[in-house]
N, C-alpha and C. Protein backbone atom coordinates (compact mmCIF):
# COMPACT_ATOMS: atom_id res chain seq x y z
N UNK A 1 -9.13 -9.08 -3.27
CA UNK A 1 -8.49 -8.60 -2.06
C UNK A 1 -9.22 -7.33 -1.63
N UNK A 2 -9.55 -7.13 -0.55
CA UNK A 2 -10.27 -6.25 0.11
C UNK A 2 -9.64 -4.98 0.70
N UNK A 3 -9.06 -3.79 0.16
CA UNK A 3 -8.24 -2.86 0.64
C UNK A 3 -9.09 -1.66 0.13
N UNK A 4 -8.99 -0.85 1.44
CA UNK A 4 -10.21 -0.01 1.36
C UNK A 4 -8.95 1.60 1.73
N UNK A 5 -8.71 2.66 1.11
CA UNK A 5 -7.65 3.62 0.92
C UNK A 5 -8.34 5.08 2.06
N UNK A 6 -7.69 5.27 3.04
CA UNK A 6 -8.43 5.99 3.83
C UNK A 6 -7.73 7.07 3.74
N UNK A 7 -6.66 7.50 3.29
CA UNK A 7 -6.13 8.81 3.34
C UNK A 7 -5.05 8.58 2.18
N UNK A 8 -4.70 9.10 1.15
CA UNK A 8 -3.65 9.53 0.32
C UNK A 8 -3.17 10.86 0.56
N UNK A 9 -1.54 10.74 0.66
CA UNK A 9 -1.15 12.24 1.06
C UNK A 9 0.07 12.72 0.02
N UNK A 10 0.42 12.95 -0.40
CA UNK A 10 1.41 13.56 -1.36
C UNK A 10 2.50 14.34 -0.36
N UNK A 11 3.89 13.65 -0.07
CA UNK A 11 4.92 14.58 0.81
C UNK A 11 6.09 15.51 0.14
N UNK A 12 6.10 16.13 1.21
CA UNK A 12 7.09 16.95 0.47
C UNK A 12 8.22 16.72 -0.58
N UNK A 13 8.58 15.47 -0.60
CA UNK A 13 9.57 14.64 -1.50
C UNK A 13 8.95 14.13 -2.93
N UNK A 14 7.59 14.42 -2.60
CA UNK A 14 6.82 13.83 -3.67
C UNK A 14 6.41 12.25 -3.85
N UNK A 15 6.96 11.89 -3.10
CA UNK A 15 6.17 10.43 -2.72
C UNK A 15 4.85 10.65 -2.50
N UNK A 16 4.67 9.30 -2.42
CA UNK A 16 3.06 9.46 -1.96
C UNK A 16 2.68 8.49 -0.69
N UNK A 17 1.85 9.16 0.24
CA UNK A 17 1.70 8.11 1.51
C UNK A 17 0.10 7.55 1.51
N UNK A 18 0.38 6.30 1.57
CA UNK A 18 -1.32 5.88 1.77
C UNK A 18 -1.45 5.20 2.83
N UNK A 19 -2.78 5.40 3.77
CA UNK A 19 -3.07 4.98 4.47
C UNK A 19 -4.54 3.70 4.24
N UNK A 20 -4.39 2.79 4.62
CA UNK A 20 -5.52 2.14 4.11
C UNK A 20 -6.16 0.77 4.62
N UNK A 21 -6.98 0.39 5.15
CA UNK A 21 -7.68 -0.71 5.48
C UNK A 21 -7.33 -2.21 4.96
N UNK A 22 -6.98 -2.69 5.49
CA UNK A 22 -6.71 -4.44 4.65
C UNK A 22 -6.95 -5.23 5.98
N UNK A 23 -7.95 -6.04 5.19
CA UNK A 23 -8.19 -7.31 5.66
C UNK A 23 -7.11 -8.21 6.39
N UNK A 24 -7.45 -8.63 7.43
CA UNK A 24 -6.40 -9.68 8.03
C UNK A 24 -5.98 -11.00 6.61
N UNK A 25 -6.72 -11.39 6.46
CA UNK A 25 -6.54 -12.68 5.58
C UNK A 25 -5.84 -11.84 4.24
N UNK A 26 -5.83 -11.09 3.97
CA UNK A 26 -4.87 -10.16 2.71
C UNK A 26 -3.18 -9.14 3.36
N UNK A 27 -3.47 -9.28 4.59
CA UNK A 27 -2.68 -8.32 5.05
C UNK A 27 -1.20 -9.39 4.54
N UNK A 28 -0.63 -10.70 4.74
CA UNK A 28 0.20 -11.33 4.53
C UNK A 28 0.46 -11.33 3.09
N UNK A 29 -0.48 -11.81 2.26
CA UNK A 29 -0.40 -11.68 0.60
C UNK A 29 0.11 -10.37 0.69
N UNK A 30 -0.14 -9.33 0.67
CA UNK A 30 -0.30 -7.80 0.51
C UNK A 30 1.48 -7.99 0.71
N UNK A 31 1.31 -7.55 1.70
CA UNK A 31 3.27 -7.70 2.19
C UNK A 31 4.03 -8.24 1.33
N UNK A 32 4.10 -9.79 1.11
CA UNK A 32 4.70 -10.47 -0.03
C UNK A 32 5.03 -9.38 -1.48
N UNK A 33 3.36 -9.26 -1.76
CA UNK A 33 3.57 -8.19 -3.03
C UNK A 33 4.42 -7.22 -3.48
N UNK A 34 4.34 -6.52 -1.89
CA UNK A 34 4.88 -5.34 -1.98
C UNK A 34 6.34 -5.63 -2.08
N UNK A 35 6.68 -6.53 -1.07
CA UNK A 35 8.57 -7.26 -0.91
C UNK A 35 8.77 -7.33 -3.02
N UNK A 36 7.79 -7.81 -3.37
CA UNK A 36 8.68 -8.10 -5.08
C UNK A 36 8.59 -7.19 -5.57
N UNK A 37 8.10 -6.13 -5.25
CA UNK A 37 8.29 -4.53 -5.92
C UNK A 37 8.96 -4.15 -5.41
N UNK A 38 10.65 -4.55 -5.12
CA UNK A 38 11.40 -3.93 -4.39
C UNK A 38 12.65 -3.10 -4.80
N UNK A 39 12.14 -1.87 -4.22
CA UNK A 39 12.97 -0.67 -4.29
C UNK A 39 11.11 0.68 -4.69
N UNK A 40 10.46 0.22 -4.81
CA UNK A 40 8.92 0.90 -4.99
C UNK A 40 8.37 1.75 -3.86
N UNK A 41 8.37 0.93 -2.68
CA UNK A 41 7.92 1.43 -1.25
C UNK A 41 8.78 0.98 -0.21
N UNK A 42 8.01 1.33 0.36
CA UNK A 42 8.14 0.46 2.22
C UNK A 42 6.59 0.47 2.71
N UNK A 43 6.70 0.03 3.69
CA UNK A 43 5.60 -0.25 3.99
C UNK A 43 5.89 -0.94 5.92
N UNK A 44 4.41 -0.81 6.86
CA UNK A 44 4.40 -1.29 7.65
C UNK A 44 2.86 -1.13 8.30
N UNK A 45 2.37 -2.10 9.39
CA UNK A 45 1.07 -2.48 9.92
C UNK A 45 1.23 -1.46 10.92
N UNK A 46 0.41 -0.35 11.25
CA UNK A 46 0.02 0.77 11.75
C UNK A 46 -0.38 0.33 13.39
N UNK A 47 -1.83 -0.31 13.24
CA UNK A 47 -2.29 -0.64 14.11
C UNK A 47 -3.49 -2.20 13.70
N UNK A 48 -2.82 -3.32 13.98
CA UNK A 48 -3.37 -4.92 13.98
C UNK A 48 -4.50 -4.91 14.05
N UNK A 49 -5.20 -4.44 15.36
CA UNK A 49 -6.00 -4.11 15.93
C UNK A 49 -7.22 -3.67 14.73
N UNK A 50 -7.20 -2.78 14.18
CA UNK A 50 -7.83 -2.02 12.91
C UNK A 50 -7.70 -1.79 11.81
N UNK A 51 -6.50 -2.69 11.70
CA UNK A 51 -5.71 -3.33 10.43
C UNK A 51 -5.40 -2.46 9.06
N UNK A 52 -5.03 -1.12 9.78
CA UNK A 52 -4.29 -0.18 9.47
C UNK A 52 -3.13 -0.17 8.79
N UNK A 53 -2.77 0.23 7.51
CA UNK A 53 -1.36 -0.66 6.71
C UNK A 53 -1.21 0.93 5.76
N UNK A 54 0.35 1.02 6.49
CA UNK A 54 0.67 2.21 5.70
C UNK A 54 1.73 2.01 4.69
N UNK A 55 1.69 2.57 3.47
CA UNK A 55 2.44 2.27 2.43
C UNK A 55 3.52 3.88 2.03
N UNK A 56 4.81 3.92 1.97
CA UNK A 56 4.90 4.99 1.27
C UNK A 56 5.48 4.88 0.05
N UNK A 57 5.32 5.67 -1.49
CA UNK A 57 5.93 5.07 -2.42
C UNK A 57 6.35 5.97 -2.89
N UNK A 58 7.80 5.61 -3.43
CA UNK A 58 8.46 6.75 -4.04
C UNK A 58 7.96 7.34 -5.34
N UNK A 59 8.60 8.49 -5.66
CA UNK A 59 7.98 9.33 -7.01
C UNK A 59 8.03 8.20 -8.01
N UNK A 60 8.86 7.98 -8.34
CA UNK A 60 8.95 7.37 -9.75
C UNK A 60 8.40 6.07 -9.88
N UNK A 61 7.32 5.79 -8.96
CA UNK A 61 6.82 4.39 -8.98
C UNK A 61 5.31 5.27 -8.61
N UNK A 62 5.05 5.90 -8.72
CA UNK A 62 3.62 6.54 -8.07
C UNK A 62 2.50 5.66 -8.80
N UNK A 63 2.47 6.57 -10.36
CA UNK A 63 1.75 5.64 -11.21
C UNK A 63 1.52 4.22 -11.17
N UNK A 64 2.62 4.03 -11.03
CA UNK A 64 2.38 2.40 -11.51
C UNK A 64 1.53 1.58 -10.13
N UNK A 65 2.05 2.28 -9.38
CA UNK A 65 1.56 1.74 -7.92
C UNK A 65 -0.01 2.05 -7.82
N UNK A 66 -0.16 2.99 -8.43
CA UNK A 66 -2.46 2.93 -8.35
C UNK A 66 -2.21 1.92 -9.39
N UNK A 67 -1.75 1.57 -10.49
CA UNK A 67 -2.55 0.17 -11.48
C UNK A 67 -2.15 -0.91 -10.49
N UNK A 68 -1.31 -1.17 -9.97
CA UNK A 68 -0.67 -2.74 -8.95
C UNK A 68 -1.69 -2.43 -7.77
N UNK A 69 -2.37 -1.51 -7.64
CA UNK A 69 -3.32 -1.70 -6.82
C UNK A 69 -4.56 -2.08 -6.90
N UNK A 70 -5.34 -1.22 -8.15
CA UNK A 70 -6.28 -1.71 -9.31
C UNK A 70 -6.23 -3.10 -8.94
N UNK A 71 -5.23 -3.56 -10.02
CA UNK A 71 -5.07 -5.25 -9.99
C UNK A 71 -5.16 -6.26 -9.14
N UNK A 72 -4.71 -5.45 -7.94
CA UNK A 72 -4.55 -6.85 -6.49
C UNK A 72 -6.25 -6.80 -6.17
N UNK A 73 -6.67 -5.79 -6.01
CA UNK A 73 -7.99 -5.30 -5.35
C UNK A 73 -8.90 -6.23 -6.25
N UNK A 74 -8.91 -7.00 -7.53
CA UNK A 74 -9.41 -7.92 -8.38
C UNK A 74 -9.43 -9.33 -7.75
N UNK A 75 -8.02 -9.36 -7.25
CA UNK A 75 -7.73 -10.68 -7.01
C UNK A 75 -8.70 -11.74 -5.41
């Protein structure tokens, strides 16, 4: 899967916000993923157009969320 991370931001809550590139043909898989990690993030498509996909994830899932990213980025 082709997801390319264009900005990581750390918010005041301590979440973490990523901004990041995904492929049209991954953008649907991607979503799915994220739906079964649920209660982890939210998430939504920025701009289609440039296929812009912003994720935010709460503190206590931070970690785990760079390895579930690691991993998909394999697939």
């Amino acid at each position: 899967m082709e997801i390319q991370i264009v900005k990581k931001e750390k918010m005041p809550d301590a979440s973490v916000h990523y901004k990041m590139i995904v492929q049209p043909r991954d953008l649907i898989i991607l979503g799915y993923l994220l739906e079964s990690l649920e209660g982890w993030s939210y998430y939504t498509t920025i701009d289609k157009k440039e296929n812009i996909f912003s994720v935010e994830v709460i503190k206590a899932f931070t970690e785990k969320f760079e390895l579930f990213l690691e991993d998909i980025k394999r697939l």
